[in-house]
N, C-alpha and C. Protein backbone atom coordinates (compact mmCIF):
# COMPACT_ATOMS: atom_id res chain seq x y z
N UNK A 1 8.18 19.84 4.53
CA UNK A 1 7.44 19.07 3.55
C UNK A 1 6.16 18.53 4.19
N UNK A 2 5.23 18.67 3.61
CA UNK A 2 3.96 18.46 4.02
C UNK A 2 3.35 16.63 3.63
N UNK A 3 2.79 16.16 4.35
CA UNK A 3 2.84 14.49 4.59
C UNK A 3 1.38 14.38 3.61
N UNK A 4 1.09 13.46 3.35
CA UNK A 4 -0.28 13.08 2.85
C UNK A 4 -1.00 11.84 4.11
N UNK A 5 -2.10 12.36 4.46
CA UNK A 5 -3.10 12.18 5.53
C UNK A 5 -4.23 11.43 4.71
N UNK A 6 -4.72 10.30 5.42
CA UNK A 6 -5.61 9.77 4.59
C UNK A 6 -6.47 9.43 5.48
N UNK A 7 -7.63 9.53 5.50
CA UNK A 7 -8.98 9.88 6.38
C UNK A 7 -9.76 8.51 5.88
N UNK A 8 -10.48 7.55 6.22
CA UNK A 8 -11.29 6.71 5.78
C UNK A 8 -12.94 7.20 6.56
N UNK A 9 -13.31 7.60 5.43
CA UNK A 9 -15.04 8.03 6.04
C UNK A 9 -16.03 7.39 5.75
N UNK A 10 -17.18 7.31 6.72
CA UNK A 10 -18.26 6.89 6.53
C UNK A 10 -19.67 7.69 5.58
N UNK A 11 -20.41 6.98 4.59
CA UNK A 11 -21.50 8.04 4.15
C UNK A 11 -20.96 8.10 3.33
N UNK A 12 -19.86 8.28 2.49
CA UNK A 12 -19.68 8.86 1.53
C UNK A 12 -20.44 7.87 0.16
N UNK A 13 -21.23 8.57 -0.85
CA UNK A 13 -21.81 7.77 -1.72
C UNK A 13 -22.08 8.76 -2.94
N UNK A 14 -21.29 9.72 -3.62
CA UNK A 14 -21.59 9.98 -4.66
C UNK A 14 -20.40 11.36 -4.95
N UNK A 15 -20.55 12.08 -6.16
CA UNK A 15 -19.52 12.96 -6.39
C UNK A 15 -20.20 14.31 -5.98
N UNK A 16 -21.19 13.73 -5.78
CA UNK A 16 -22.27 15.29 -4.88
C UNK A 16 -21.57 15.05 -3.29
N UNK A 17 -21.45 14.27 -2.68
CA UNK A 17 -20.96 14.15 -1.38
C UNK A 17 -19.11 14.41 -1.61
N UNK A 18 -18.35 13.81 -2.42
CA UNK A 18 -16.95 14.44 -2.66
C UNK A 18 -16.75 16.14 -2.72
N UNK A 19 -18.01 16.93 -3.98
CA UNK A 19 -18.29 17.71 -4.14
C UNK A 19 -17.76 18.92 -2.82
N UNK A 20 -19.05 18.45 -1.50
CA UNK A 20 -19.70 18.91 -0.50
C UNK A 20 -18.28 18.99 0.27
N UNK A 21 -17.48 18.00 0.28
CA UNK A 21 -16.64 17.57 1.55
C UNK A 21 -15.09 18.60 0.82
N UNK A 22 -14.88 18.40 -0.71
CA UNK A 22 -13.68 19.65 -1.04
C UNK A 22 -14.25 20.94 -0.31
N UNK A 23 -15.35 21.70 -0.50
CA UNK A 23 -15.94 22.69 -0.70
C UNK A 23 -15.83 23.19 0.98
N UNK A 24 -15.99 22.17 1.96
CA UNK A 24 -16.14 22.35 3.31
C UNK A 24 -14.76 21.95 3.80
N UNK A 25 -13.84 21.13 3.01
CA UNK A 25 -12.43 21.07 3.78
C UNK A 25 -11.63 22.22 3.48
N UNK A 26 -11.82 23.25 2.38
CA UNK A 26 -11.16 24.38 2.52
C UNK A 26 -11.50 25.44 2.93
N UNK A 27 -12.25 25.52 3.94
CA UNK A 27 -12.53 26.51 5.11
C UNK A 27 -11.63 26.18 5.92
N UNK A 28 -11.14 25.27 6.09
CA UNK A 28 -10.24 25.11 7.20
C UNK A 28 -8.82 25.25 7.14
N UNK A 29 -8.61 26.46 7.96
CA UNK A 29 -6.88 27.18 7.35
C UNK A 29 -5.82 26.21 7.33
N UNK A 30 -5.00 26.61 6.51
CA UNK A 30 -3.97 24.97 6.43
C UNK A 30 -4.29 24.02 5.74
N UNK A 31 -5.71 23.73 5.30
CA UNK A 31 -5.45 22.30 4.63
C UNK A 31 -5.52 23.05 2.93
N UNK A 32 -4.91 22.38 1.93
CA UNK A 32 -4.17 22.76 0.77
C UNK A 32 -4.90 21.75 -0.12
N UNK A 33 -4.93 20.43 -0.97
CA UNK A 33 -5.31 19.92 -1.74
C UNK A 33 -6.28 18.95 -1.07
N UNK A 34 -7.19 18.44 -1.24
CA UNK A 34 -7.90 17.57 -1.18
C UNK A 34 -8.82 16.69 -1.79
N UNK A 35 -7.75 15.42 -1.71
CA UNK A 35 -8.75 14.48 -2.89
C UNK A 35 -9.39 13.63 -1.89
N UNK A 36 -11.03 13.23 -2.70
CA UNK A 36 -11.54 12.46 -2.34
C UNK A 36 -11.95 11.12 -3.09
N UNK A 37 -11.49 9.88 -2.96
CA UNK A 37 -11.36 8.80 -3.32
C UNK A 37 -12.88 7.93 -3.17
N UNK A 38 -13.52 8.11 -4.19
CA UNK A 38 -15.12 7.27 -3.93
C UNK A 38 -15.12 5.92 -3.75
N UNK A 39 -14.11 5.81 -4.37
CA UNK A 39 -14.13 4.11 -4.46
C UNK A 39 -14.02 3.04 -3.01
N UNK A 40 -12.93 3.62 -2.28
CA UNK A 40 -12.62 3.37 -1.52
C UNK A 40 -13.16 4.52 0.00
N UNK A 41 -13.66 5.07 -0.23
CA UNK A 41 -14.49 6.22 0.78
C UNK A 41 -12.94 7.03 1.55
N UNK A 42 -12.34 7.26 1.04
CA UNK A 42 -10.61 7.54 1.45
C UNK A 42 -10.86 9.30 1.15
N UNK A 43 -10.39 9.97 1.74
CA UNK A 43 -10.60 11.30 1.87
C UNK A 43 -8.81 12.19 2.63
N UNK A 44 -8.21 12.57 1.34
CA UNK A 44 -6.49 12.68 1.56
C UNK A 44 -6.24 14.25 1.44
N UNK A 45 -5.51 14.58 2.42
CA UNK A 45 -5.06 16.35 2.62
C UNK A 45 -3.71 15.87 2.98
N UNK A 46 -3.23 16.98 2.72
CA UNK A 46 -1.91 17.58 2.41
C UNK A 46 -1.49 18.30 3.96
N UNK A 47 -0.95 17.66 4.77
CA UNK A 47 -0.76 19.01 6.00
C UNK A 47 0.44 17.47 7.14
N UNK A 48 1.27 18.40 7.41
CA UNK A 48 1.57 17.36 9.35
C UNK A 48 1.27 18.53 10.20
N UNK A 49 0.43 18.88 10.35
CA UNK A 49 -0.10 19.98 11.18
C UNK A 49 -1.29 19.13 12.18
N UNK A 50 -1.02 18.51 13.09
CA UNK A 50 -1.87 17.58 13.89
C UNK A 50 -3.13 18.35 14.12
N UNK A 51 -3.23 19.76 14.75
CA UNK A 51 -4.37 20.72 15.07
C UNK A 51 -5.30 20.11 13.32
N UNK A 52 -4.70 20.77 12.31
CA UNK A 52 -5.44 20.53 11.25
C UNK A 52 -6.11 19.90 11.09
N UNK A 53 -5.58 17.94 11.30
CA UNK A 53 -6.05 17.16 10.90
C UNK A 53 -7.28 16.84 11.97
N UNK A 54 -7.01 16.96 13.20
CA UNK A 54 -8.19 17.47 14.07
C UNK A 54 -9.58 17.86 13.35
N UNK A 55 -8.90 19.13 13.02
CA UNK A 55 -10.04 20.21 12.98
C UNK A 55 -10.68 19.55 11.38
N UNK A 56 -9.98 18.92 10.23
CA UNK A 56 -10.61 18.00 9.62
C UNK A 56 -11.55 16.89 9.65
N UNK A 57 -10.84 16.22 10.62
CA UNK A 57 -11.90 14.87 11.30
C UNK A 57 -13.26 15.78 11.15
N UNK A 58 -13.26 16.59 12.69
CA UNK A 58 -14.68 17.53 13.15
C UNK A 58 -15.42 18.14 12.30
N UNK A 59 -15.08 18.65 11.01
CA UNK A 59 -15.68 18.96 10.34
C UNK A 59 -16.24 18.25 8.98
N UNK A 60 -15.42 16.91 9.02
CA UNK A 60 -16.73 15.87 8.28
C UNK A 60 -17.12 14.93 9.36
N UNK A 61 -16.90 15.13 10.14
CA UNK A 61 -18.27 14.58 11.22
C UNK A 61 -19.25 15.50 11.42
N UNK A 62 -19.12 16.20 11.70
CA UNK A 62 -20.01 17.85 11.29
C UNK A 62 -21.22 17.37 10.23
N UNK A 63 -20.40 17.14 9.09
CA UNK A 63 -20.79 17.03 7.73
C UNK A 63 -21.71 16.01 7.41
N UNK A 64 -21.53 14.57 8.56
CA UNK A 64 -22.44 13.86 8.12
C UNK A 64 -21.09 12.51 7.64
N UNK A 65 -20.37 12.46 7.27
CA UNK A 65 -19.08 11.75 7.14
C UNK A 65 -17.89 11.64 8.06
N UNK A 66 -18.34 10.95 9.29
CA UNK A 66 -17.49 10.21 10.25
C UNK A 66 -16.21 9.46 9.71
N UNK A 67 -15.19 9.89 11.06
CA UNK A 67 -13.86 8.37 10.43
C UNK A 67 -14.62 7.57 10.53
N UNK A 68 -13.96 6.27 10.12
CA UNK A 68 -14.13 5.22 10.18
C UNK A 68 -13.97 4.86 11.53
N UNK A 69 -14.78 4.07 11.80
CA UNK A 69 -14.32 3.67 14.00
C UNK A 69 -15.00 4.68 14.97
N UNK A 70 -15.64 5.78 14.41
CA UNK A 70 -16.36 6.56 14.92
C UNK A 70 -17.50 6.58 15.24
N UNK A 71 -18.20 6.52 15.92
CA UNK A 71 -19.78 6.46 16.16
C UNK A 71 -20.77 7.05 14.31
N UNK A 72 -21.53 6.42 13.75
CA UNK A 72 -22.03 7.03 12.98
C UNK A 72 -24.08 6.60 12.98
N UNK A 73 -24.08 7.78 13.79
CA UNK A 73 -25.07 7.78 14.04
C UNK A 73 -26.76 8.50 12.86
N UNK A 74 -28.07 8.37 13.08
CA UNK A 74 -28.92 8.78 12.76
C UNK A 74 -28.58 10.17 11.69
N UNK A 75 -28.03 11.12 12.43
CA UNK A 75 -27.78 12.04 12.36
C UNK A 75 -26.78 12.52 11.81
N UNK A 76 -25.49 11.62 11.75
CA UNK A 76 -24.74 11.46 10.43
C UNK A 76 -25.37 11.13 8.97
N UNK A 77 -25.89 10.06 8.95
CA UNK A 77 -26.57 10.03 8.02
C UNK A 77 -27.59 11.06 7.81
N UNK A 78 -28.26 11.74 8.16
CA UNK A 78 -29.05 12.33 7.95
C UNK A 78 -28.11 14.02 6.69
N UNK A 79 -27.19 14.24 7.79
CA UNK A 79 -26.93 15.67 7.65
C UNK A 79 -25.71 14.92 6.09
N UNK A 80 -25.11 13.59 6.25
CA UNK A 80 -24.44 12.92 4.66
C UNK A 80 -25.43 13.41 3.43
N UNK A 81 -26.94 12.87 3.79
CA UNK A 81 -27.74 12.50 2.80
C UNK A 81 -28.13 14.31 2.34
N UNK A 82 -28.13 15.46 3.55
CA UNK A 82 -28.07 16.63 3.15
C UNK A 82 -26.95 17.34 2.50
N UNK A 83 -25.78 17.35 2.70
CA UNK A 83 -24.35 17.47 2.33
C UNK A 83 -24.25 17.19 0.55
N UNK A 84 -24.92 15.51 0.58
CA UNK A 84 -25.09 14.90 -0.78
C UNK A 84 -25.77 15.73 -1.84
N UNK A 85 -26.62 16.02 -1.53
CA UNK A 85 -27.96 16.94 -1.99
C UNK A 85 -27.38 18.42 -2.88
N UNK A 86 -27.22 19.03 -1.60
CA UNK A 86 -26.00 20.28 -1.76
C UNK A 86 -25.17 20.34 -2.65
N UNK A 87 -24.18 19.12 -2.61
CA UNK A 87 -22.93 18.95 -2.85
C UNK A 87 -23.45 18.61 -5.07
N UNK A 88 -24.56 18.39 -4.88
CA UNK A 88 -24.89 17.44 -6.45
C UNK A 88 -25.47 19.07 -6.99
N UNK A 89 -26.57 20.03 -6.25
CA UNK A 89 -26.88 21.14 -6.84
C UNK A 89 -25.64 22.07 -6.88
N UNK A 90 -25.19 22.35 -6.39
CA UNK A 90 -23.60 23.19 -6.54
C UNK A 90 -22.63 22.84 -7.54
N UNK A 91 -23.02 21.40 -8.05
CA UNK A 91 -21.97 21.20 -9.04
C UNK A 91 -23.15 21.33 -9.93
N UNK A 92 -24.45 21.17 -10.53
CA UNK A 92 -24.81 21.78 -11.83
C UNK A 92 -24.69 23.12 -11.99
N UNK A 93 -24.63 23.84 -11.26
CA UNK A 93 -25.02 25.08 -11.07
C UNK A 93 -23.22 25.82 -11.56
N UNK A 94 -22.20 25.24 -11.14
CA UNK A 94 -20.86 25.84 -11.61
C UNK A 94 -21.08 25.75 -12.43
């Protein structure tokens, strides 16, 4: 049975950035549902696969959306506010 993982991230500010962060958490083999919670910047997958949740963190830090407690630097923000962008044209466009 697979656990529910709950990620608290930084940056997150719109359904263009939720958008961005589904779209980029299922590249990563193993992870299965993923909701992202705006309200609370809470970001939840489906896995007890520790490698996974790893390889999750890294790739919304990647993204521009750090854990929480994580360094969030210039450049987080920067590549959030690109992610955001992305994440808002990809959804008119479906």
């Amino acid at each position: 049975m697979k656990m529910e993982t709950k990620i608290e991230i930084l940056n997150l500010k719109c359904g263009g950035c939720a958008n961005s962060i589904k779209k980029g958490l299922h590249t990563i083999e193993g992870v299965g549902d993923v909701v992202v919670d705006l309200d609370h910047s809470i970001v939840s997958i489906h896995t007890n696969n520790e490698s996974v949740i790893h390889a999750v963190k890294e790739k919304l830090s990647n993204m521009g959306y750090p854990a929480a407690g994580d360094e969030n630097t210039l450049l987080h923000k920067a590549k959030s506010f690109v992610s955001c962008a992305t994440g808002r044209m990809s959804k008119e466009t479906d």
